[in-house]
N, C-alpha and C. Protein backbone atom coordinates (compact mmCIF):
# COMPACT_ATOMS: atom_id res chain seq x y z
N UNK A 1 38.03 -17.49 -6.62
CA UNK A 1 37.49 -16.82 -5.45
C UNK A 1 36.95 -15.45 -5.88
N UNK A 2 35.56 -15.30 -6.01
CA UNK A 2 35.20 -13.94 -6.07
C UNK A 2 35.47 -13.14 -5.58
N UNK A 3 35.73 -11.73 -6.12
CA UNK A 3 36.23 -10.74 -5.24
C UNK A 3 35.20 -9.24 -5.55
N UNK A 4 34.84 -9.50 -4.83
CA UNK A 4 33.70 -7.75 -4.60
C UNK A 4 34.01 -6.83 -3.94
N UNK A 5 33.96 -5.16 -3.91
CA UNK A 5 34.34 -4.37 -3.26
C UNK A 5 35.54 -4.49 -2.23
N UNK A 6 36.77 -5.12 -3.18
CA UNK A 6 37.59 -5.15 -2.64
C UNK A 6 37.72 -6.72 -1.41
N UNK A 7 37.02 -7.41 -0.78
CA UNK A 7 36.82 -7.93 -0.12
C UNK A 7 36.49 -9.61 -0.76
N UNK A 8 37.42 -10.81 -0.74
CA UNK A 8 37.70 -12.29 -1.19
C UNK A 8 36.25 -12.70 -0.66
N UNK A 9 35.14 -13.27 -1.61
CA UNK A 9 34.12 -14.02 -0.56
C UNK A 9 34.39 -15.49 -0.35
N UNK A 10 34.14 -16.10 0.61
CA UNK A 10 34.59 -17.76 0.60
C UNK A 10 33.96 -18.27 -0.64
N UNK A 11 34.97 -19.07 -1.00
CA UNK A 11 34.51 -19.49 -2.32
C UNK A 11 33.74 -21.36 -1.96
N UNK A 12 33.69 -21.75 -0.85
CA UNK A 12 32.57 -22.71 -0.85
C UNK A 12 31.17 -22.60 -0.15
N UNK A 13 30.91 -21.65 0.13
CA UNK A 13 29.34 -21.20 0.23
C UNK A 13 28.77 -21.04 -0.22
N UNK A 14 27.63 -20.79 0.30
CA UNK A 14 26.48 -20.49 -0.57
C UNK A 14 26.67 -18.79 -0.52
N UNK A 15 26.05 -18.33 -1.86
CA UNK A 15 26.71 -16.78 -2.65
C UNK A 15 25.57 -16.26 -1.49
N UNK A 16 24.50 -16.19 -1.04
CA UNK A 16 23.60 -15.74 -0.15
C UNK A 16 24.23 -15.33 1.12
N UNK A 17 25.21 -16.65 2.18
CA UNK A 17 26.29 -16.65 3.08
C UNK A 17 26.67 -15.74 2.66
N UNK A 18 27.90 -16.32 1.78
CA UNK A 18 28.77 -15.52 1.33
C UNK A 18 28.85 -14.34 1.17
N UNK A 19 27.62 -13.34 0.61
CA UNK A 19 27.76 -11.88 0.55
C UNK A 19 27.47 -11.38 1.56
N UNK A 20 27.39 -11.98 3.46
CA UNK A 20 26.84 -11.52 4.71
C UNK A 20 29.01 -10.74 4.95
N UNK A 21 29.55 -11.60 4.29
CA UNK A 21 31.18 -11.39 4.26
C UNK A 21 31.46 -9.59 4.35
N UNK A 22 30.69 -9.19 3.60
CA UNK A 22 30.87 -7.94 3.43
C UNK A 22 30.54 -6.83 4.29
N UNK A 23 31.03 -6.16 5.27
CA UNK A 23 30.34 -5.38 5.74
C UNK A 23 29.67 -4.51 5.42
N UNK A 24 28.09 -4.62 6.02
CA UNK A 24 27.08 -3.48 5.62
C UNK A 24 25.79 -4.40 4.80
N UNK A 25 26.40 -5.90 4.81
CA UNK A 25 25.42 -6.72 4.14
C UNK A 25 24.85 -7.25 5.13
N UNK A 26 23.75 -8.17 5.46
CA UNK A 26 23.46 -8.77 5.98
C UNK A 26 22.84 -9.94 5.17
N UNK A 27 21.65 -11.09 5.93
CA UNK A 27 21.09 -12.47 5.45
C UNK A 27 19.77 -11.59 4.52
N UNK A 28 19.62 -10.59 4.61
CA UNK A 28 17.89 -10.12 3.79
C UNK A 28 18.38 -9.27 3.12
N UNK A 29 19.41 -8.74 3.32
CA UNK A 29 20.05 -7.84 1.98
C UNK A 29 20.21 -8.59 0.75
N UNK A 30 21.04 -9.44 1.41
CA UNK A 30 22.22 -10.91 0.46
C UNK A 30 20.71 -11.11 -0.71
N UNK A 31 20.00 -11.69 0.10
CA UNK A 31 18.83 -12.00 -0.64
C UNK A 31 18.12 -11.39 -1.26
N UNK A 32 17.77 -10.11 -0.90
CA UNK A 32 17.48 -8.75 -2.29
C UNK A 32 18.11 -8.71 -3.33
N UNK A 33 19.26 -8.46 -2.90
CA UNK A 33 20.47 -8.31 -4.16
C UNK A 33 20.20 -9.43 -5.23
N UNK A 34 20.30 -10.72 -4.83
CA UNK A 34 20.40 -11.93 -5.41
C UNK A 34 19.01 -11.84 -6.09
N UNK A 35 17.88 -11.54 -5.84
CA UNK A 35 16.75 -11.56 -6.34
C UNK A 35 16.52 -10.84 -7.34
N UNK A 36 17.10 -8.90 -7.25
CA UNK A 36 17.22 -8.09 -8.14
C UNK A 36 18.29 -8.34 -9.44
N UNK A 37 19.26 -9.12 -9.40
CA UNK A 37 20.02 -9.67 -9.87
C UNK A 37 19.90 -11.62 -10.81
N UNK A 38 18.82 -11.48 -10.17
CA UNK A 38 18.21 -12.80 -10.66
C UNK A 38 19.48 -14.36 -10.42
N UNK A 39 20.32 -13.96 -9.60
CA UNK A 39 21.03 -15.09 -9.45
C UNK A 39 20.48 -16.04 -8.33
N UNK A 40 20.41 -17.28 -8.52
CA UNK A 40 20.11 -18.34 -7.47
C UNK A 40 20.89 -18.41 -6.66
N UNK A 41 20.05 -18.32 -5.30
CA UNK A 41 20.83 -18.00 -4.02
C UNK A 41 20.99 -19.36 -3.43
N UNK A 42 21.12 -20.53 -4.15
CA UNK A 42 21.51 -22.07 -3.67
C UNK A 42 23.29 -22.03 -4.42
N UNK A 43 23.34 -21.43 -4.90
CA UNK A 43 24.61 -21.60 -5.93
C UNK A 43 25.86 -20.98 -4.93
N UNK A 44 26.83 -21.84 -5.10
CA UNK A 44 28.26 -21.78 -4.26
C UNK A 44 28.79 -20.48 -4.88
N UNK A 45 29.55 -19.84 -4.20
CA UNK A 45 30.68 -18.42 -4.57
C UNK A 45 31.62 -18.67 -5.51
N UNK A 46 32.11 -20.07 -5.39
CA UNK A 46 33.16 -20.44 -6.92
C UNK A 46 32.38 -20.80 -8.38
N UNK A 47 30.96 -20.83 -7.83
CA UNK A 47 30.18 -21.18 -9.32
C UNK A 47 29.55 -20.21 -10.04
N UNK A 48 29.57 -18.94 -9.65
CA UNK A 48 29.22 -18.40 -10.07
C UNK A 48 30.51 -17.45 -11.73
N UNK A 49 29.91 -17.13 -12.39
CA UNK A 49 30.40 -16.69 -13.80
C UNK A 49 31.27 -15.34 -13.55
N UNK A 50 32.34 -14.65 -14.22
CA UNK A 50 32.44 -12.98 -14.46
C UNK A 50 31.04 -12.24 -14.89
N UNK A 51 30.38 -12.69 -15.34
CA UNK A 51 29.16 -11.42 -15.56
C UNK A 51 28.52 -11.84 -14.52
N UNK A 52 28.01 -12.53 -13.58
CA UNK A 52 27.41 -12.38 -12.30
C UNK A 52 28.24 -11.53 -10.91
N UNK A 53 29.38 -11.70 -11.25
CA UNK A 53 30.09 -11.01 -10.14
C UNK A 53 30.31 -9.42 -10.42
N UNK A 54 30.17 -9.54 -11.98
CA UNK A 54 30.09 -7.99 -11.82
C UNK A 54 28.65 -7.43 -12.22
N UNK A 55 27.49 -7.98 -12.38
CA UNK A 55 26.24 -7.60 -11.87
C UNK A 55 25.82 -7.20 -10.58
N UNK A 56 27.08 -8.15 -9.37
CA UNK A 56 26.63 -8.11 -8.26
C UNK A 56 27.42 -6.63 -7.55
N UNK A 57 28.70 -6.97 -8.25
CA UNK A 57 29.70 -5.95 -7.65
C UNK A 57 28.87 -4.36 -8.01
N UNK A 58 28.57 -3.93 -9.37
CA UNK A 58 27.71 -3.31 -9.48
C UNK A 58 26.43 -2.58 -9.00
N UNK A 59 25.88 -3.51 -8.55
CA UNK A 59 24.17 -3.34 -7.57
C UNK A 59 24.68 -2.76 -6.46
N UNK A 60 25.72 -3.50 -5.92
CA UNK A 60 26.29 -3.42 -4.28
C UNK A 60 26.94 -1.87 -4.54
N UNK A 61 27.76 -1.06 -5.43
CA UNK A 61 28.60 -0.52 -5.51
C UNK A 61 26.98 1.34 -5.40
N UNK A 62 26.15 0.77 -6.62
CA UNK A 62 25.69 1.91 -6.70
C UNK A 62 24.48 2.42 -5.90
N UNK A 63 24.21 0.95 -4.76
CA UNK A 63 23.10 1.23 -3.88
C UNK A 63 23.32 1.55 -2.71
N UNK A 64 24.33 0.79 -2.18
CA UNK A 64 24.65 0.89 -0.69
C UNK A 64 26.19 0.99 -0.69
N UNK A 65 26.20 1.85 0.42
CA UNK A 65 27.23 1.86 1.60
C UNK A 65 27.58 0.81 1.68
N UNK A 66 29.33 -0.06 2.17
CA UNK A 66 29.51 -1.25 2.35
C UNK A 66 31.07 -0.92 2.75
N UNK A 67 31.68 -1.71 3.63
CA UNK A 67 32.85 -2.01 4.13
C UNK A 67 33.74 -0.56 4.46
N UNK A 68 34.87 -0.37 3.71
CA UNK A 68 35.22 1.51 4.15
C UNK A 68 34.57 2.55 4.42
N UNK A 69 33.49 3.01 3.57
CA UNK A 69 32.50 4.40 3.04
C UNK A 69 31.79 3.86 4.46
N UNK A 70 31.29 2.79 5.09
CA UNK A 70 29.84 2.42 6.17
C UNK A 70 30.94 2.78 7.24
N UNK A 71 32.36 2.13 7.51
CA UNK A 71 32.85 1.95 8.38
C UNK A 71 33.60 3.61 8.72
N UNK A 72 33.71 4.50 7.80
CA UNK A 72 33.89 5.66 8.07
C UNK A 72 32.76 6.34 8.33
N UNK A 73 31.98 6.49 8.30
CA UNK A 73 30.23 6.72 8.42
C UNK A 73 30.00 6.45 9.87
N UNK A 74 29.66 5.69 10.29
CA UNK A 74 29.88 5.23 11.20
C UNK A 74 31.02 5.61 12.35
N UNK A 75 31.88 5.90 11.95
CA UNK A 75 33.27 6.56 12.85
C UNK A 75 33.08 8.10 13.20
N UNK A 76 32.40 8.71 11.95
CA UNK A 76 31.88 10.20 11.97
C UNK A 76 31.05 10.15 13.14
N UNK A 77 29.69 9.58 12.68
CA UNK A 77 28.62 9.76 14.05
C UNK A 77 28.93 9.67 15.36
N UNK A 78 30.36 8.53 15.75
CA UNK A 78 30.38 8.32 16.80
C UNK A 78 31.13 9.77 17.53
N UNK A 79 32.30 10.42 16.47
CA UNK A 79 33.02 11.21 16.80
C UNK A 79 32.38 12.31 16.94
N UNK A 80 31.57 12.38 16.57
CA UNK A 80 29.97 13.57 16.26
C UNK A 80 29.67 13.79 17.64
N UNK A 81 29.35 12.51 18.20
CA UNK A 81 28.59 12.72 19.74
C UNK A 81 29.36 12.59 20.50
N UNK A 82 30.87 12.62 20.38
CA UNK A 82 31.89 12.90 21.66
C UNK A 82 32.33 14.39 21.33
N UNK A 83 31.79 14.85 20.33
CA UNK A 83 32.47 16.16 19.92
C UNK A 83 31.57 17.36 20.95
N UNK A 84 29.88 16.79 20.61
CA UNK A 84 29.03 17.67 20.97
C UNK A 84 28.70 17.27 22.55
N UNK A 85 29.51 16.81 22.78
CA UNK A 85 29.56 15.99 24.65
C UNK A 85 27.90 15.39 24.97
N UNK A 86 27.55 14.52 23.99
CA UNK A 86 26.10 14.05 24.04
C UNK A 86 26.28 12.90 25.21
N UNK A 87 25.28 12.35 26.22
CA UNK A 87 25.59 11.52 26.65
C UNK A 87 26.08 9.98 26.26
N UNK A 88 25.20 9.97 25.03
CA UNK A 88 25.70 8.99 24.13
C UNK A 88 27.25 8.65 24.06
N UNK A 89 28.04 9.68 23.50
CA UNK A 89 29.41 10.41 23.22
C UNK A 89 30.10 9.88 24.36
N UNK A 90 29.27 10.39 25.72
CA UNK A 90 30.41 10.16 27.04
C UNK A 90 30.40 8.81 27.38
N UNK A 91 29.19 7.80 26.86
CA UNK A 91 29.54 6.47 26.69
C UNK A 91 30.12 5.73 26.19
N UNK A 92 30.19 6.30 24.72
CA UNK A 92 31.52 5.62 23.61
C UNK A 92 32.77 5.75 24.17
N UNK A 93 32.98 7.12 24.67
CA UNK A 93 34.17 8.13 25.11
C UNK A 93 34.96 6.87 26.43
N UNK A 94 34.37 6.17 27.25
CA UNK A 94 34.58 5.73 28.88
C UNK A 94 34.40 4.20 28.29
N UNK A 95 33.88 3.27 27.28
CA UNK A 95 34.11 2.26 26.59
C UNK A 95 33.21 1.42 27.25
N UNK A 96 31.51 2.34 27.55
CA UNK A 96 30.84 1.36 28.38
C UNK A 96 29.53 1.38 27.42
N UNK A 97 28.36 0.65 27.72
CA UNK A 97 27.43 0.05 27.10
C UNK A 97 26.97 1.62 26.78
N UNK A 98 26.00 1.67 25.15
CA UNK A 98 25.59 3.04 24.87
C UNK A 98 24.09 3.31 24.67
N UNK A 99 23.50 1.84 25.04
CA UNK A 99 21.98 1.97 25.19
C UNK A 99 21.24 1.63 26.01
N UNK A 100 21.90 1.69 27.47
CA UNK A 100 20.91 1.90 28.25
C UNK A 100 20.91 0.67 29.17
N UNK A 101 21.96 -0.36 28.28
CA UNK A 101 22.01 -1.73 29.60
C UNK A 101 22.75 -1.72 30.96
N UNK A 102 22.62 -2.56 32.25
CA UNK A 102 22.75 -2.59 33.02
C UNK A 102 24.40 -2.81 33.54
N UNK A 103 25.03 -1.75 33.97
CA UNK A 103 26.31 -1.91 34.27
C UNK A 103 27.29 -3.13 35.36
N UNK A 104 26.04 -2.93 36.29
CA UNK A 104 26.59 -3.32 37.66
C UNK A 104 26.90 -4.69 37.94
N UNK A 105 26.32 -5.75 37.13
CA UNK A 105 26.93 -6.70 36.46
C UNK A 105 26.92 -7.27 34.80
N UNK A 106 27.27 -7.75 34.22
CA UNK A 106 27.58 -8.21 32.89
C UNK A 106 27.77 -6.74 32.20
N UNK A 107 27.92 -6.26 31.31
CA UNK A 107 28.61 -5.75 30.28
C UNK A 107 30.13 -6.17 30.24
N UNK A 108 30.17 -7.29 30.43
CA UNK A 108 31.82 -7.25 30.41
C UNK A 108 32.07 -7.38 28.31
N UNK A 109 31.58 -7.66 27.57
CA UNK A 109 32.10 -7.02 26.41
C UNK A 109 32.67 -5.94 26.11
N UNK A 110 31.69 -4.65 26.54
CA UNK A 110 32.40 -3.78 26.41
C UNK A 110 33.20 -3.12 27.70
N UNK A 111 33.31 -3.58 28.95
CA UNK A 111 34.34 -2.95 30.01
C UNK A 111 35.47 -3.97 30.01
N UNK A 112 35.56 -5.01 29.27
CA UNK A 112 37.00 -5.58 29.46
C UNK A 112 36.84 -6.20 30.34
N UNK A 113 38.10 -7.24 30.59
CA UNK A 113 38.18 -8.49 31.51
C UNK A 113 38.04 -7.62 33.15
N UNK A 114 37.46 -8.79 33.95
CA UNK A 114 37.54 -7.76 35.34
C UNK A 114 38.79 -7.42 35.55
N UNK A 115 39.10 -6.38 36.63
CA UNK A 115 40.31 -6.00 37.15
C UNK A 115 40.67 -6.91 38.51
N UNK A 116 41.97 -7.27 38.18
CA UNK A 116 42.29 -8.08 39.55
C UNK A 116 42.59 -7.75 40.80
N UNK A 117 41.99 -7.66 41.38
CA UNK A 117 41.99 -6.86 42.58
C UNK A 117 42.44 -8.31 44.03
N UNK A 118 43.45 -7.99 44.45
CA UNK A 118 44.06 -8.72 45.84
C UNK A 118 44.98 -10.22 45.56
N UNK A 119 44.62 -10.41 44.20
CA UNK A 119 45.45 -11.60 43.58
C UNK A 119 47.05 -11.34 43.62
N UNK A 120 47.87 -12.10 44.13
CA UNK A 120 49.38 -11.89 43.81
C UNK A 120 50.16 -12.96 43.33
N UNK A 121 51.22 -12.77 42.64
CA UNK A 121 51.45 -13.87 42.38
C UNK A 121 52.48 -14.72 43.65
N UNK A 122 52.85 -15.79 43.70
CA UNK A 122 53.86 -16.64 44.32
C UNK A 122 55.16 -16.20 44.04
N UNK A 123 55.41 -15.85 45.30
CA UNK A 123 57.00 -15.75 45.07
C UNK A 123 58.26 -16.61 44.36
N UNK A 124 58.77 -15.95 43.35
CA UNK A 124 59.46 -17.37 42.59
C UNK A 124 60.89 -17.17 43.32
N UNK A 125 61.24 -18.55 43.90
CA UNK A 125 62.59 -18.88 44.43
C UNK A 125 63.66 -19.48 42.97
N UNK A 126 64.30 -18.56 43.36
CA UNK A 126 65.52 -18.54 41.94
C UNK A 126 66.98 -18.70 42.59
N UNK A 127 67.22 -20.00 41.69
CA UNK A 127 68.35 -20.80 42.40
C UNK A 127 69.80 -20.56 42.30
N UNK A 128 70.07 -20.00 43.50
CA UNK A 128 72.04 -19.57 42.49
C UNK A 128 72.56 -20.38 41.69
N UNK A 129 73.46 -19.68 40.67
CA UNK A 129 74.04 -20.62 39.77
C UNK A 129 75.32 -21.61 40.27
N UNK A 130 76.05 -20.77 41.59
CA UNK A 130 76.91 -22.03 42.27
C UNK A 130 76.36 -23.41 42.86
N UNK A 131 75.27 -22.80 43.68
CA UNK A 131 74.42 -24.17 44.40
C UNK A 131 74.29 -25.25 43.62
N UNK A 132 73.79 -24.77 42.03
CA UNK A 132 73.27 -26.00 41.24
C UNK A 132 74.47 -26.50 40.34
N UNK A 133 75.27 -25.84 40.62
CA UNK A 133 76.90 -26.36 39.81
C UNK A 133 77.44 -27.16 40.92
N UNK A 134 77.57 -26.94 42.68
CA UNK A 134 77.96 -27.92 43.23
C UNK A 134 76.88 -29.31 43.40
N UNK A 135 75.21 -29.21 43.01
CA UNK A 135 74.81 -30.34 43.96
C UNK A 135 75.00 -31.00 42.35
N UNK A 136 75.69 -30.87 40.98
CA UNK A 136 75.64 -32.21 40.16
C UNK A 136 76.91 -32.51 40.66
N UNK A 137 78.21 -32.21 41.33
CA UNK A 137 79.22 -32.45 41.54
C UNK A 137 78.84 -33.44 42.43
């Protein structure tokens, strides 16, 4: 099982798939890399050699951002625009859509399951423990 920047890629895919595994990669990255690297992007993740994985681990390591370094990057900016009270910020901040889509129905991805409003449950009847000791008698 290859292992790149820390991160297992499935080892029966195709190495093209397979490097989307990584965060910060995507399907046209995968395929740059693989191209600059000259490896065939039909070839499975377990077939590939130690000097291809660390050609790849390499390319990936000294070009791009990927998995921790993107995912802290990313955590900055957001904390950036709740810091400087951007409206952006007060959208991340309240856990609702941050570009501009329509609230009043669907975003339920980001607002969470609806709230239940007037639902109750059934009263549960709970049976003394003498009653059901005399009715096996």
């Amino acid at each position: 099982m290859p292992r790149i920047v820390g991160i297992d890629l499935p080892r029966d895919k195709k190495i093209d798939i397979a490097l989307t595994y990584l965060f910060g990669i995507g399907r046209s990255r995968a395929n740059n890399l693989l191209r600059e690297t000259q490896i065939d992007a039909n070839k499975r993740a377990n077939d590939l050699n130690d000097e291809e994985i660390a050609k790849l681990a390499q390319l990936i390591q000294s070009r791009h951002r990927v998995e921790g370094d993107l995912r802290r990057e990313i955590a900055g900016h957001i904390k950036r625009l709740i810091d400087i009270g951007s409206y952006r910020g007060s959208r991340h901040k309240r856990g609702l859509p941050v570009r501009g889509q329509r609230t009043r129905t669907n975003a339920r991805t980001r607002k969470g399951p609806r709230p239940r409003v007037g639902v109750r449950k059934k009263p549960t009847t709970a049976r003394p423990a003498a009653s059901t000791a005399a009715a096996k008698a």
